[in-house]
C-alpha atoms as a PDB file:
ATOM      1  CA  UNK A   1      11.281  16.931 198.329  1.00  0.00           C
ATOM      2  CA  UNK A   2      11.733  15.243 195.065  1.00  0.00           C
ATOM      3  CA  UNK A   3       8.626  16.497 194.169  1.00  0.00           C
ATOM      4  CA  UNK A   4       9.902  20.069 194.441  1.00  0.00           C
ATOM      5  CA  UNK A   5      12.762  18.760 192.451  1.00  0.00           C
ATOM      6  CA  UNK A   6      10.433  17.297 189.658  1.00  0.00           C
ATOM      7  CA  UNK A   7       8.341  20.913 190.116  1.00  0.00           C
ATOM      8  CA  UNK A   8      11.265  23.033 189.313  1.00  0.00           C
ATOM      9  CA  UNK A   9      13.099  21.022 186.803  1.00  0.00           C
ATOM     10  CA  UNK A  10       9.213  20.394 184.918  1.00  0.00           C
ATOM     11  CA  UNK A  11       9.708  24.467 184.819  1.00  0.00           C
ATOM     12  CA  UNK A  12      12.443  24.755 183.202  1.00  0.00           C
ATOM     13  CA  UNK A  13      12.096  22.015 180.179  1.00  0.00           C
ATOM     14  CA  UNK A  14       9.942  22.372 177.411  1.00  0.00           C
ATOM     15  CA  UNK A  15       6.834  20.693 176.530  1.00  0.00           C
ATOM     16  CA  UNK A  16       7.786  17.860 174.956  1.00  0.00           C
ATOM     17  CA  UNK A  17       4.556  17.260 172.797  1.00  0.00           C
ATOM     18  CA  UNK A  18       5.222  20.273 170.728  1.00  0.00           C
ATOM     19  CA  UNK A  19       3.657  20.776 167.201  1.00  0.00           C
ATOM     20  CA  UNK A  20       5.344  19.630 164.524  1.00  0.00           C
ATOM     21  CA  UNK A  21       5.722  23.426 162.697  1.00  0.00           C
ATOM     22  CA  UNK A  22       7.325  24.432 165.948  1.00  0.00           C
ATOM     23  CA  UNK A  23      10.046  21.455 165.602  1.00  0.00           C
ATOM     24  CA  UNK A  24      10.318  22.396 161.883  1.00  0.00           C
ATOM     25  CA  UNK A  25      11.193  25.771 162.364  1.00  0.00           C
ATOM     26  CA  UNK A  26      13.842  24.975 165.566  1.00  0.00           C
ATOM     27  CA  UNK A  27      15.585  22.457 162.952  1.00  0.00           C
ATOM     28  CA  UNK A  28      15.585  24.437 160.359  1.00  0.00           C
ATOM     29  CA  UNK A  29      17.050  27.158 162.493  1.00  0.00           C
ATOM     30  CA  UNK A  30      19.725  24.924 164.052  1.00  0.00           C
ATOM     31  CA  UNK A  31      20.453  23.984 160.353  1.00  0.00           C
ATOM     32  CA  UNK A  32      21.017  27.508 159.419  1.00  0.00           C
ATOM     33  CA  UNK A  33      23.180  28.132 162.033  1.00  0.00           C
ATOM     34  CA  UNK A  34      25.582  25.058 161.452  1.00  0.00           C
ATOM     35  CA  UNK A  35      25.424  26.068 157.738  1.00  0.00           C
ATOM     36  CA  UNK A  36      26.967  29.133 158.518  1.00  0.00           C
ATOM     37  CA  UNK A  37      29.312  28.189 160.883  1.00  0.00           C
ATOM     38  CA  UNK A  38      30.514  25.719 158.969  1.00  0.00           C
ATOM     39  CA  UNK A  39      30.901  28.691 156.030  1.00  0.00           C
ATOM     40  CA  UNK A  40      32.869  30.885 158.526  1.00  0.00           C
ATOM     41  CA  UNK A  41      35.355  28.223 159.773  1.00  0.00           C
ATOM     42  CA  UNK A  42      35.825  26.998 155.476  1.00  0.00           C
ATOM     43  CA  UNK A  43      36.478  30.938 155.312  1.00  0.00           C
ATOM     44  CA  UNK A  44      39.192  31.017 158.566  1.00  0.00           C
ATOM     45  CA  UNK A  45      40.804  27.956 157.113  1.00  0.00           C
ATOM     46  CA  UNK A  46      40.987  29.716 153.756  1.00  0.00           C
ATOM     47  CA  UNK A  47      42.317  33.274 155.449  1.00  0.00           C
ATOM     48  CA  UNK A  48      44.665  31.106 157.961  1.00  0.00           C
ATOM     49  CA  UNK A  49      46.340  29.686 154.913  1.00  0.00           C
ATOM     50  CA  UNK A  50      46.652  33.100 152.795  1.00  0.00           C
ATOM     51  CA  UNK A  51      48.008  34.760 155.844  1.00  0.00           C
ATOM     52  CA  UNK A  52      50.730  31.864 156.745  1.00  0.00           C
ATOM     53  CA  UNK A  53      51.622  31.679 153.306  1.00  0.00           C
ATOM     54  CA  UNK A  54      52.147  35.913 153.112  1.00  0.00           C
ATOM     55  CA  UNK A  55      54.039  35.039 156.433  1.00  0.00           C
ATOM     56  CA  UNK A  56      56.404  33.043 154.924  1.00  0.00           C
ATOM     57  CA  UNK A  57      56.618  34.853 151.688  1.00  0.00           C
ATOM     58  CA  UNK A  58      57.968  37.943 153.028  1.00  0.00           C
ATOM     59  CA  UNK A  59      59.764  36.610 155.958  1.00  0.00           C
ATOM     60  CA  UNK A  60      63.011  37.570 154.645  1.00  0.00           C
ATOM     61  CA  UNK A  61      61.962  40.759 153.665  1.00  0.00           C
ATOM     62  CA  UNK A  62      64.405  42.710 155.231  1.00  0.00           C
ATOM     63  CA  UNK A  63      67.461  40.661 154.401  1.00  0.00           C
ATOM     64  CA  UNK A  64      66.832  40.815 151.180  1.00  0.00           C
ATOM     65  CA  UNK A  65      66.069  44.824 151.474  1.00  0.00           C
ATOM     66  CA  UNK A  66      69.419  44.653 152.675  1.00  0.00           C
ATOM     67  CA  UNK A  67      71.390  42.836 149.898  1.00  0.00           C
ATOM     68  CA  UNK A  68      69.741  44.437 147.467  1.00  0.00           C
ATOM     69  CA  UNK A  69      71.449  47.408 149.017  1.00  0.00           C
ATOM     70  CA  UNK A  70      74.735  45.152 148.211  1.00  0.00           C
ATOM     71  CA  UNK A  71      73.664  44.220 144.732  1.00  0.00           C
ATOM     72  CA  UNK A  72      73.191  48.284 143.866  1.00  0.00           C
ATOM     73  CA  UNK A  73      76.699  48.660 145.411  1.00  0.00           C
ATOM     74  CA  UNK A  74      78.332  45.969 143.293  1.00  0.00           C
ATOM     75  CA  UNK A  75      76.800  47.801 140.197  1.00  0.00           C
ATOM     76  CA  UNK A  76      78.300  50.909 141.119  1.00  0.00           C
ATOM     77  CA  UNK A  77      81.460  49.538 141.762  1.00  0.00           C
ATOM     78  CA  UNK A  78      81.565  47.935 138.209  1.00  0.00           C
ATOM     79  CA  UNK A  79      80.125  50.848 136.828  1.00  0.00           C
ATOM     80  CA  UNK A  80      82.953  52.681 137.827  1.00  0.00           C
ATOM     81  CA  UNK A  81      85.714  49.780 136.579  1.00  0.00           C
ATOM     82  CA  UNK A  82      84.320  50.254 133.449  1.00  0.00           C
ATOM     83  CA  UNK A  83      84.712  53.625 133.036  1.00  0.00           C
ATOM     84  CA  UNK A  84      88.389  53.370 134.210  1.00  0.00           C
ATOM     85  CA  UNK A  85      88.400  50.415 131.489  1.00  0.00           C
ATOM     86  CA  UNK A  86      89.199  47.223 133.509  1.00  0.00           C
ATOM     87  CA  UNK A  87      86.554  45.102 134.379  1.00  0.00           C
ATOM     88  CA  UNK A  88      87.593  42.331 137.106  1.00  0.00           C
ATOM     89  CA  UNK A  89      85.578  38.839 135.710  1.00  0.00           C
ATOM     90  CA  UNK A  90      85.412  37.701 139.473  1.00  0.00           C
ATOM     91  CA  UNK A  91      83.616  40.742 140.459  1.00  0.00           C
ATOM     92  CA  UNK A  92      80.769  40.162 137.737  1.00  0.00           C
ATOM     93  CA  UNK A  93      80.449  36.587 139.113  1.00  0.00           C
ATOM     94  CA  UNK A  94      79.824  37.778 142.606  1.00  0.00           C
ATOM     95  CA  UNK A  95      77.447  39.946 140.928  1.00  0.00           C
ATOM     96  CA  UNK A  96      75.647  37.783 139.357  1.00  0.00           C
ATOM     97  CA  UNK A  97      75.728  35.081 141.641  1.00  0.00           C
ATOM     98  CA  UNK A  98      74.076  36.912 144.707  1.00  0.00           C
ATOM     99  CA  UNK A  99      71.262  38.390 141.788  1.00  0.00           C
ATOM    100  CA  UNK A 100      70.395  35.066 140.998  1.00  0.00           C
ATOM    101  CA  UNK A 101      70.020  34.304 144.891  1.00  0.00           C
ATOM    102  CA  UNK A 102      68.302  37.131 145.112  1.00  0.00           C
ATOM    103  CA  UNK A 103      65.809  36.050 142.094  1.00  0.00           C
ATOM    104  CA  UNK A 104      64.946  32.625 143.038  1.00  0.00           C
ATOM    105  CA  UNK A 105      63.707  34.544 146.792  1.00  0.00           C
ATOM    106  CA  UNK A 106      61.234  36.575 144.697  1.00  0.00           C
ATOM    107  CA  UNK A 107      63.331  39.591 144.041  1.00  0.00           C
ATOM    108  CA  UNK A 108      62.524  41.499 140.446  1.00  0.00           C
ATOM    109  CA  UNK A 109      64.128  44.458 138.976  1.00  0.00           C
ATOM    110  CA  UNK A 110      61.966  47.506 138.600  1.00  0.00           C
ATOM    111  CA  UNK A 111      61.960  48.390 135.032  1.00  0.00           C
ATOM    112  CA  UNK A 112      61.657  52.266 134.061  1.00  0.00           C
ATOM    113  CA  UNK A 113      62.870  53.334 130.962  1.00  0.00           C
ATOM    114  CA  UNK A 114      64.172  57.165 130.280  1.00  0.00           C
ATOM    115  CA  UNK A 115      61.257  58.804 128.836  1.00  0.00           C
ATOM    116  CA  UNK A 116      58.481  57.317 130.679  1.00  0.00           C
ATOM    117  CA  UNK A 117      55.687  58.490 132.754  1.00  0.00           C
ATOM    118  CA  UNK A 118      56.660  59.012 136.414  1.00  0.00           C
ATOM    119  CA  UNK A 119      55.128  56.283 138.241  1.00  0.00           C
ATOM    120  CA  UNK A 120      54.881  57.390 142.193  1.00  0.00           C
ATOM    121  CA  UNK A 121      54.075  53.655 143.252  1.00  0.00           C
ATOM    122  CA  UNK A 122      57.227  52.448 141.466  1.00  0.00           C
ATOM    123  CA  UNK A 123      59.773  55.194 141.598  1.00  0.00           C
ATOM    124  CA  UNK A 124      60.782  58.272 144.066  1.00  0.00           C
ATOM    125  CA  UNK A 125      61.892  61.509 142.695  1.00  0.00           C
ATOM    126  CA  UNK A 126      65.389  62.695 143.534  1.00  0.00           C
ATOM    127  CA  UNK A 127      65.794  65.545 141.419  1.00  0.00           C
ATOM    128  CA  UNK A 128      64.007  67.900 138.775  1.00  0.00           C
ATOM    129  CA  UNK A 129      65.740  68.947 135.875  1.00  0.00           C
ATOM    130  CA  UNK A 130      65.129  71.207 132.511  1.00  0.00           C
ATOM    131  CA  UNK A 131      64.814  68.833 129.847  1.00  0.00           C
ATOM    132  CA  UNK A 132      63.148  68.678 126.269  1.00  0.00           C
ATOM    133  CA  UNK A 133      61.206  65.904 127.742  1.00  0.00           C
ATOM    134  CA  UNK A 134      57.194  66.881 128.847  1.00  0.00           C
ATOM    135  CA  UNK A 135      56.928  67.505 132.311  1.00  0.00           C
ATOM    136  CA  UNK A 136      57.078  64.249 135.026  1.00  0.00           C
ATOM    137  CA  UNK A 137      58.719  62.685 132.181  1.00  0.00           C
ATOM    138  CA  UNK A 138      61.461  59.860 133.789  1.00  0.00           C
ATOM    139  CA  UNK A 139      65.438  61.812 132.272  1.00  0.00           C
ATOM    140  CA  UNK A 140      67.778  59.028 134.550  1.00  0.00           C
ATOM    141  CA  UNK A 141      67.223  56.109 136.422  1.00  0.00           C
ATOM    142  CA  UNK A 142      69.929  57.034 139.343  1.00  0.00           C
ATOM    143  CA  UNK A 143      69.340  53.786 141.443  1.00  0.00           C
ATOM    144  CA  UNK A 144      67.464  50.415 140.066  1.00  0.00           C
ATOM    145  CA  UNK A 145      64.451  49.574 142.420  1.00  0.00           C
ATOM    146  CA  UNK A 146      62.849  46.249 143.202  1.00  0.00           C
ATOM    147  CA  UNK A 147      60.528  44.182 144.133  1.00  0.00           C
ATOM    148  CA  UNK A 148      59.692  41.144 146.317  1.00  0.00           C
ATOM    149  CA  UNK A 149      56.822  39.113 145.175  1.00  0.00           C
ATOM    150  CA  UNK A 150      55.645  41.637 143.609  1.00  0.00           C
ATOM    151  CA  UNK A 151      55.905  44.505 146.304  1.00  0.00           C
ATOM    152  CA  UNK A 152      57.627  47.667 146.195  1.00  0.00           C
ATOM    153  CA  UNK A 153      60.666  47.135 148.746  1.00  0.00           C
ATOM    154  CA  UNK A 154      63.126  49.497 147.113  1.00  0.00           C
ATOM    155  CA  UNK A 155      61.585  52.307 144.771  1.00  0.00           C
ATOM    156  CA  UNK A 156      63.701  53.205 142.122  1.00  0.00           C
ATOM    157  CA  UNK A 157      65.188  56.749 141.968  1.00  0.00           C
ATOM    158  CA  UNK A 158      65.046  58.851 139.238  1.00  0.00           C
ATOM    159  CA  UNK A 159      65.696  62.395 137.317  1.00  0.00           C
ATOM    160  CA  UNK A 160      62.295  63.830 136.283  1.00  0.00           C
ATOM    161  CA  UNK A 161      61.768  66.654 133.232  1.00  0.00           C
ATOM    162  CA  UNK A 162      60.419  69.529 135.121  1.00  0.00           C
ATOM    163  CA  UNK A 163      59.682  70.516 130.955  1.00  0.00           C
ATOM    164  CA  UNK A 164      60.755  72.682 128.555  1.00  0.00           C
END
């Protein structure tokens, strides 16, 4: 019986007298293979890391979609003070103090001047109006956009020249 045991299990393993190319080669394979292992898990680590990192970078993303709602509202509503000519000092403070909450998050005004190029990835278009301006020209910035690290979250709205 434990010759049948020896018979079977003799089978099954390799000679172990092989040549030395033979050995070579099987290293060098096994080698390979660690190598790029070892390459794919430095590359998970690395993607692991970016992703955690996006993760906690926009986390917040839609409570600060929402203030920045807010902040738009407190603009119109001290828009509109000044134009009846009283301009409450706390209000402005309020103001500013939630932007600069806002700002240390990540959150960045979208700058588009009157006169510029319409820029679809920045900006939507809420109306088209005769202007002197060339056509898909920017007339009025009608709501401030932003960003958030550097993503679109709110796309400004604007008045384009539909031309002369």
């Amino acid at each position: 019986m434990t010759d049948e045991i020896r018979n079977t299990s003799s089978e099954e393993v390799k000679d172990p007298e092989l040549n030395p190319e033979e050995l070579k080669a099987q290293s060098d394979e096994y080698l390979s293979g660690w190598q790029r292992c070892r390459a794919d898990f430095s590359n998970y680590r690395r993607d692991e890391a970016e992703r955690l990192e996006n993760t906690i970078r926009f986390a917040n993303e839609d409570l600060i979609k929402d203030l920045a709602v807010t902040l738009g509202s407190f603009d119109l509503a001290l828009q509109a003070m000044e134009n009846e000519g009283k301009i409450d000092q706390g209000v402005q403070m309020i103001r500013n103090s939630l932007l600069d909450a806002l700002v240390k998050r990540g959150l960045e005004k979208i700058i588009i001047m009157p006169e510029e190029d319409y820029n679809p990835a920045l900006a939507e278009i809420i109306a088209v109006v005769p202007s002197d301006q060339k056509e898909n020209t920017v007339v009025e910035v009608v709501e401030v956009g932003y960003k958030l690290h550097g993503k679109v979250i709110r796309p400004a709205r604007v008045k384009v020249s539909k031309g002369k």
